[in-house]
Protein backbone atom coordinates (compact mmCIF):
# COMPACT_ATOMS: atom_id res chain seq x y z
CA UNK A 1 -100.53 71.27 111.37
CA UNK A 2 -103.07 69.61 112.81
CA UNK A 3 -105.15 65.90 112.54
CA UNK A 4 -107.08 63.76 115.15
CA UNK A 5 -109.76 61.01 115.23
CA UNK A 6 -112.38 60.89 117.63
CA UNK A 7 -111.63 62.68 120.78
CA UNK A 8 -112.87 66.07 120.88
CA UNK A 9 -113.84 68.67 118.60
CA UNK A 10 -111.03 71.45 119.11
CA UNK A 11 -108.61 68.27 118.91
CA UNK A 12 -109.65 66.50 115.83
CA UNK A 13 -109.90 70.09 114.43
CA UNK A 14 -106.47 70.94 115.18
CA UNK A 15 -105.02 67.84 114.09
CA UNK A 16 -105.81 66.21 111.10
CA UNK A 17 -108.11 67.11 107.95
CA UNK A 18 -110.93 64.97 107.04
CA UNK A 19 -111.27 64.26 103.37
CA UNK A 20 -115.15 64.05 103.81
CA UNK A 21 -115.01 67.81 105.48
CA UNK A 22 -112.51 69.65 103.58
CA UNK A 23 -110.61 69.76 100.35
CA UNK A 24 -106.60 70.66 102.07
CA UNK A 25 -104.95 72.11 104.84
CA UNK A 26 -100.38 73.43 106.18
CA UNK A 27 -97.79 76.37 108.04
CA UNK A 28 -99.63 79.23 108.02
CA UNK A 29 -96.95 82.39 107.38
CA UNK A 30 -94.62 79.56 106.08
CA UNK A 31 -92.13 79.36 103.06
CA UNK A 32 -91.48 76.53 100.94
CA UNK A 33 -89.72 73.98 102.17
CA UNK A 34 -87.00 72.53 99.41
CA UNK A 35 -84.98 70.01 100.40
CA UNK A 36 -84.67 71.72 103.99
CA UNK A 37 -86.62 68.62 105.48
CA UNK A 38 -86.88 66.71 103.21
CA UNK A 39 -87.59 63.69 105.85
CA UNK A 40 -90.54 65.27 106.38
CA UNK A 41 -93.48 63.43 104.76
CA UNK A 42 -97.55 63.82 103.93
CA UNK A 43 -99.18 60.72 105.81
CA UNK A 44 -102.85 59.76 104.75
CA UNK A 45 -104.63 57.44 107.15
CA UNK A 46 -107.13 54.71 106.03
CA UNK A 47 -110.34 53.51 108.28
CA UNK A 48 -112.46 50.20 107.56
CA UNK A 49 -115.89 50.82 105.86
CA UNK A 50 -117.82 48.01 104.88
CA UNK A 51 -115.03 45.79 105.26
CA UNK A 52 -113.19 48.11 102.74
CA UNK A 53 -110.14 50.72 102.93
CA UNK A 54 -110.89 53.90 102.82
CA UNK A 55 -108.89 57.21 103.34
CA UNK A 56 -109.72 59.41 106.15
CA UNK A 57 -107.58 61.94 107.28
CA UNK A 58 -104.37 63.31 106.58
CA UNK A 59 -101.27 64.27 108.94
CA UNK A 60 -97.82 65.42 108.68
CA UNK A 61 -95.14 62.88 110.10
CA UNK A 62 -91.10 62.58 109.66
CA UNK A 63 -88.86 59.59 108.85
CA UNK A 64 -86.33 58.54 111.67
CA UNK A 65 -84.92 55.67 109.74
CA UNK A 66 -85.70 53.90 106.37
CA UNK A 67 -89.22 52.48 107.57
CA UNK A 68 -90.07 54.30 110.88
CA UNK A 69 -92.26 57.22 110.90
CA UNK A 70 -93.17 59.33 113.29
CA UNK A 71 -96.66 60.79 113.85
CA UNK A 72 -99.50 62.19 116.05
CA UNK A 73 -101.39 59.54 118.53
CA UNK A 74 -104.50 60.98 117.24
CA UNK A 75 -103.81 60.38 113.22
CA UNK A 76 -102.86 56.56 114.32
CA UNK A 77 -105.84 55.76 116.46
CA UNK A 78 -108.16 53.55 114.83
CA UNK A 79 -106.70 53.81 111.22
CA UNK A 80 -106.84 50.47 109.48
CA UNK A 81 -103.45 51.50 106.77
CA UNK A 82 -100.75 54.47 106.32
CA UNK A 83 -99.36 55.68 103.08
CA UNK A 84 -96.77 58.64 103.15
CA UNK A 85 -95.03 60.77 100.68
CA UNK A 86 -91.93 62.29 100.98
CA UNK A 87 -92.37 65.06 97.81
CA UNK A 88 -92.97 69.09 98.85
CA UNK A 89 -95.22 68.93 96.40
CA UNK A 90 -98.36 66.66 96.74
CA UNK A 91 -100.59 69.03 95.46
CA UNK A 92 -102.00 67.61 91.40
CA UNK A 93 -100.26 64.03 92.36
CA UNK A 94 -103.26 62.02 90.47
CA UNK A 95 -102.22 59.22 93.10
CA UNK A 96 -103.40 60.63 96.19
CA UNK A 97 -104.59 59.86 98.52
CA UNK A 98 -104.11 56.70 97.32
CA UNK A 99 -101.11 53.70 97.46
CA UNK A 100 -99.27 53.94 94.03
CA UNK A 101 -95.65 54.36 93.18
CA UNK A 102 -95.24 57.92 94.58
CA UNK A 103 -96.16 56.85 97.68
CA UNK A 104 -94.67 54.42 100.68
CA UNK A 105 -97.52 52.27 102.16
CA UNK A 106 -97.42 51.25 106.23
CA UNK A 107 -99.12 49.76 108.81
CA UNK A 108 -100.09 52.47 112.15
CA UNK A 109 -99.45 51.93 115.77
CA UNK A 110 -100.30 54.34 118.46
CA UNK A 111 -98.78 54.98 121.43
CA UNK A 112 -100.77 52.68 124.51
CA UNK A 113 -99.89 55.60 126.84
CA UNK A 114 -102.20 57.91 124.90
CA UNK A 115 -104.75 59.55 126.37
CA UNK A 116 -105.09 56.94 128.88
CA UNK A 117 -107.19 57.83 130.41
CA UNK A 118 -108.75 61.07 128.70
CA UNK A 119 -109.15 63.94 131.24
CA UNK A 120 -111.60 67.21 130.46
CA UNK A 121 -109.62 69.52 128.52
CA UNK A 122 -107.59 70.30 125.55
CA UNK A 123 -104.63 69.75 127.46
CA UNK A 124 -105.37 66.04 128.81
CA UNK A 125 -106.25 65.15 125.55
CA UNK A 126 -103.12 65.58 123.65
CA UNK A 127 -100.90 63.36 126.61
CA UNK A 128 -98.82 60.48 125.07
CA UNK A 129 -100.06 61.89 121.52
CA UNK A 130 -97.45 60.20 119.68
CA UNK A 131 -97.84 57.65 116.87
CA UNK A 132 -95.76 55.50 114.49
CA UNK A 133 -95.99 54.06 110.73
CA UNK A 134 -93.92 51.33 110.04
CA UNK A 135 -93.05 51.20 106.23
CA UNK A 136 -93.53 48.10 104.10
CA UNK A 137 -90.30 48.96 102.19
CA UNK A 138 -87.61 51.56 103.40
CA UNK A 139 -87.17 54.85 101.85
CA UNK A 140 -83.94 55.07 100.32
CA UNK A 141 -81.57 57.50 101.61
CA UNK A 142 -80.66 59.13 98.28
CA UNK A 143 -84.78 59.94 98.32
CA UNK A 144 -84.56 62.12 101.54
CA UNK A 145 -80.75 62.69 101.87
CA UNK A 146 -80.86 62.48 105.75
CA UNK A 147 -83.32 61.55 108.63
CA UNK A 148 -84.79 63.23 111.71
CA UNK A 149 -83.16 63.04 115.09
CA UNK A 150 -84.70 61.93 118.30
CA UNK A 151 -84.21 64.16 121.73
CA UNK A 152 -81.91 63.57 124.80
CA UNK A 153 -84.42 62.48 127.08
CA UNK A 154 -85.29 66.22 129.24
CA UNK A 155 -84.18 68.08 126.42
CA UNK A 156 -86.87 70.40 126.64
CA UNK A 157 -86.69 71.17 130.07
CA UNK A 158 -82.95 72.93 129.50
CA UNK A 159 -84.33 75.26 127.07
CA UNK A 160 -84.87 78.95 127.77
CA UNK A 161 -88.10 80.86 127.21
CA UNK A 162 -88.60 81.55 122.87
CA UNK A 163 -86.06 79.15 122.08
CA UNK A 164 -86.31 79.16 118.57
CA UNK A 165 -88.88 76.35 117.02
CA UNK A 166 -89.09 75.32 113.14
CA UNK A 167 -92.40 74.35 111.99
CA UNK A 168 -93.01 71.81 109.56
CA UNK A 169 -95.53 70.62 107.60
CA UNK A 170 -98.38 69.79 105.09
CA UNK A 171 -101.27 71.86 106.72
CA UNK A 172 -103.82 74.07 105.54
CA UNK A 173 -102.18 78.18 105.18
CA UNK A 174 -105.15 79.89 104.58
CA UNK A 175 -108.77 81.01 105.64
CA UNK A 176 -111.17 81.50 101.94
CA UNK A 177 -112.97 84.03 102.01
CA UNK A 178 -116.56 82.56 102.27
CA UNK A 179 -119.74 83.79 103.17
CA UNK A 180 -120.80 82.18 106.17
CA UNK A 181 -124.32 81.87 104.58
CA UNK A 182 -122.19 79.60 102.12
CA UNK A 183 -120.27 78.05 104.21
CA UNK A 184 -121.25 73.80 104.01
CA UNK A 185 -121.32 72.22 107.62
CA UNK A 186 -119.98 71.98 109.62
CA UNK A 187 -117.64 74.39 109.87
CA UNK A 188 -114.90 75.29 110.50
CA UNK A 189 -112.94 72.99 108.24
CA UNK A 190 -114.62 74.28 104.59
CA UNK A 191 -113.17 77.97 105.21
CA UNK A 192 -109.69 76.40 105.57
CA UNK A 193 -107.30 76.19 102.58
CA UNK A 194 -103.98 75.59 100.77
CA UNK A 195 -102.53 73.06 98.58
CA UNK A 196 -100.54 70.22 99.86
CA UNK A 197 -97.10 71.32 100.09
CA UNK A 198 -94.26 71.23 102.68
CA UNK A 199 -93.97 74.24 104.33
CA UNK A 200 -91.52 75.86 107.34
CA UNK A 201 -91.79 78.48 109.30
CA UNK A 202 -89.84 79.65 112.44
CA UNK A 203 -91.65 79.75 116.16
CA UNK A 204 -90.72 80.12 119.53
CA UNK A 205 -90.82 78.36 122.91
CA UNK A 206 -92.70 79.25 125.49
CA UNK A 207 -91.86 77.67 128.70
CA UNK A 208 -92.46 77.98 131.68
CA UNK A 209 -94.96 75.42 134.27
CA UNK A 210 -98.56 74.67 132.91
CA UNK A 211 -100.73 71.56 133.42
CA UNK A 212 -98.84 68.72 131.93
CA UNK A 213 -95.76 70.98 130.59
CA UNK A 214 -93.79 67.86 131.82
CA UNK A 215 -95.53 66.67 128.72
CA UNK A 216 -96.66 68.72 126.50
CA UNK A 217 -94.44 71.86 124.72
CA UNK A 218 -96.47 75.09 124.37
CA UNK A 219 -95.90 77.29 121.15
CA UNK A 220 -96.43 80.47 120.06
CA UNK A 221 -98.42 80.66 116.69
CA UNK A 222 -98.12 84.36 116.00
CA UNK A 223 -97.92 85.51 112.51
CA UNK A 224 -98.63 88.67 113.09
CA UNK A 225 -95.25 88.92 115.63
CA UNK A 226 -93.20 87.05 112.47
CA UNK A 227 -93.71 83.64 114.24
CA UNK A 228 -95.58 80.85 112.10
CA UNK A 229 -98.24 78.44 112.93
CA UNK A 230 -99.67 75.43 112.84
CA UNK A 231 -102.75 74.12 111.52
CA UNK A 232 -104.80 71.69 110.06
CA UNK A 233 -102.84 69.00 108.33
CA UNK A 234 -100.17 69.56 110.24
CA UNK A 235 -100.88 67.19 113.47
CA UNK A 236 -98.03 64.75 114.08
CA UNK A 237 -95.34 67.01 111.76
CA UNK A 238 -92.01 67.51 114.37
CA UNK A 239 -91.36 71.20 116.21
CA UNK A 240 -87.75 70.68 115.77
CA UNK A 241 -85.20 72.54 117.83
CA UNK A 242 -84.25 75.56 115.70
CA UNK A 243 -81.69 75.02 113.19
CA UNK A 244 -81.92 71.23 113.84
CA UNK A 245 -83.08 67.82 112.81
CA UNK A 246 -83.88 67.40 116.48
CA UNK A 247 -87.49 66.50 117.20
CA UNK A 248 -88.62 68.23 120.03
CA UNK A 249 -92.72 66.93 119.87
CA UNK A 250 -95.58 65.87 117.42
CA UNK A 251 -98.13 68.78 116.61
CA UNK A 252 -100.72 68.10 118.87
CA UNK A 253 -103.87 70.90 118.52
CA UNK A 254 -104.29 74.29 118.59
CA UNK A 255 -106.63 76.07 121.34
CA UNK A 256 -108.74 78.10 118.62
CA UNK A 257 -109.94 76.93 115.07
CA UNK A 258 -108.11 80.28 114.01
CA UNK A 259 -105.08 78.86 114.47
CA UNK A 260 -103.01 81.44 116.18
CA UNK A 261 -101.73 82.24 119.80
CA UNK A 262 -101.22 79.65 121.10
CA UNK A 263 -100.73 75.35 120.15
CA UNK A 264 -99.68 72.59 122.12
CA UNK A 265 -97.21 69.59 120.76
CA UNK A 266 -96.37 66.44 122.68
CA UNK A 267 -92.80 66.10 123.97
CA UNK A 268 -91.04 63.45 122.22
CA UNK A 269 -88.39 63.74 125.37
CA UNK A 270 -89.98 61.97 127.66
CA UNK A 271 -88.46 58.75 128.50
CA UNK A 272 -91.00 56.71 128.34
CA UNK A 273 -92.31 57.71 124.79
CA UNK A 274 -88.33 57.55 123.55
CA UNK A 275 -88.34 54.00 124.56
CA UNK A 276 -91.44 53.04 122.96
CA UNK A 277 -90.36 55.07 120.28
CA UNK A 278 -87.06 53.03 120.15
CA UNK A 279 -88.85 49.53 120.30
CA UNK A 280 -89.72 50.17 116.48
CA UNK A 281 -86.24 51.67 115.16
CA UNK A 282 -83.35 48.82 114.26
């Protein structure tokens, strides 16, 4: 899961997915969603070019009441409008990525604490990455059955080392085999694939003090070990407490363009970003 705009490389990589540099992205060793989470939407962001809308990029997010949506900083930042559907399948809808009936249209806001002020480093980058589209019209509750919870504020700092994590999201699964020699630039977001579909997959904790693990979570993203991962497409999707609607933090970025080892989410439990979270909800 992964989307961001205009930071740095490894973060914008990890983040979002570019329409202009890649056809898709979503949980990589993941399963079909259903209607597990079903509050969990595909949000495409618009930027201003020549006065016009245009889409951008493309992020996972979740629905914590009718019209507020929760997201990654870095999808928000500069965006001009927000659509978001709520379907586990995306993939052949002849609407997107554009407004139509399918879809709920919004207007972005991003988090004033967000990297303010950017430090050097994947990890300052990602503080305060959190984000929120507000929805024209609310979704009905009979479309997504239930909504996402918010944290206890310090949730995360109760929980034991691989506490279990469920991925979701509308990321890329897949590395193509291409020929580098074929490969359009710049890479790497051409070898990445996967249609646009919700996707879980189960992770784990790993705690423990790092710089800024009062604000960031740290995940493993370990296929190979029977944890899933994250990757593009699935930035601002929720790493919800195991068995849970409980949002534990945004995907933030991942610390290869592999996407495995090791990614980083922002904690939704810190106080401050629950009450700026909160000045949106009703």
């Amino acid at each position: 899961m992964r989307v961001r705009k205009g930071v740095s490389v490894l973060a914008a990589i990890g983040i979002g997915v570019l329409f202009t540099a890649t056809a898709g992205l979503a949980i990589t060793n993941g399963q079909p969603d259903g209607n597990n989470h079903p509050y969990v939407g595909l949000a495409v962001f618009d930027v201003k070019i020549n006065g016009q809308n245009v889409p951008s990029h493309r992020c996972s997010a979740s629905l914590l009441s009718p019209t507020v949506v929760l997201t990654a900083a870095h999808c928000t930042i500069g965006t001009s409008a927000a659509r978001v559907w709520f379907d586990e399948v995306v993939q052949g809808n002849t609407e997107y990525p554009f407004s139509g009936a399918t879809s709920y249209d919004g207007v972005a806001y991003t988090n004033p604490a967000f990297c303010n002020p950017c430090g050097n480093g994947l990890q300052q980058f990602a503080l305060g990455d959190v984000g929120i589209i507000v929805l024209k019209e609310p979704v009905p509750l009979a479309a997504v059955d239930e909504y996402a919870d918010l944290p206890t504020p310090g949730l995360v700092d109760t929980l034991k080392n691989k506490t279990g994590i469920d991925f979701v999201g509308y990321g890329v699964q897949f590395q193509a085999q291409i020929p580098g020699n074929a490969l359009p630039q710049p890479p790497p977001f051409y070898r990445w694939a996967g249609p646009r579909v919700r996707l879980h997959a189960p992770s784990e904790l790993i705690s423990g003090n790092f710089t800024n693990s009062a604000q960031l979570i740290k995940l493993a993203l370990n296929p190979g070990g029977g944890s899933g991962g994250t990757c593009f497409g699935d930035s601002g999707g929720p790493d919800l407490l195991g068995g849970t609607d409980t949002i534990l933090g945004v995907n933030s970025f991942v610390a290869n363009v592999n996407c495995s080892g090791i990614g980083y989410s922002s904690r939704v439990d810190v106080r401050d970003t629950l009450a700026w979270i909160d000045g949106f909800l009703p």
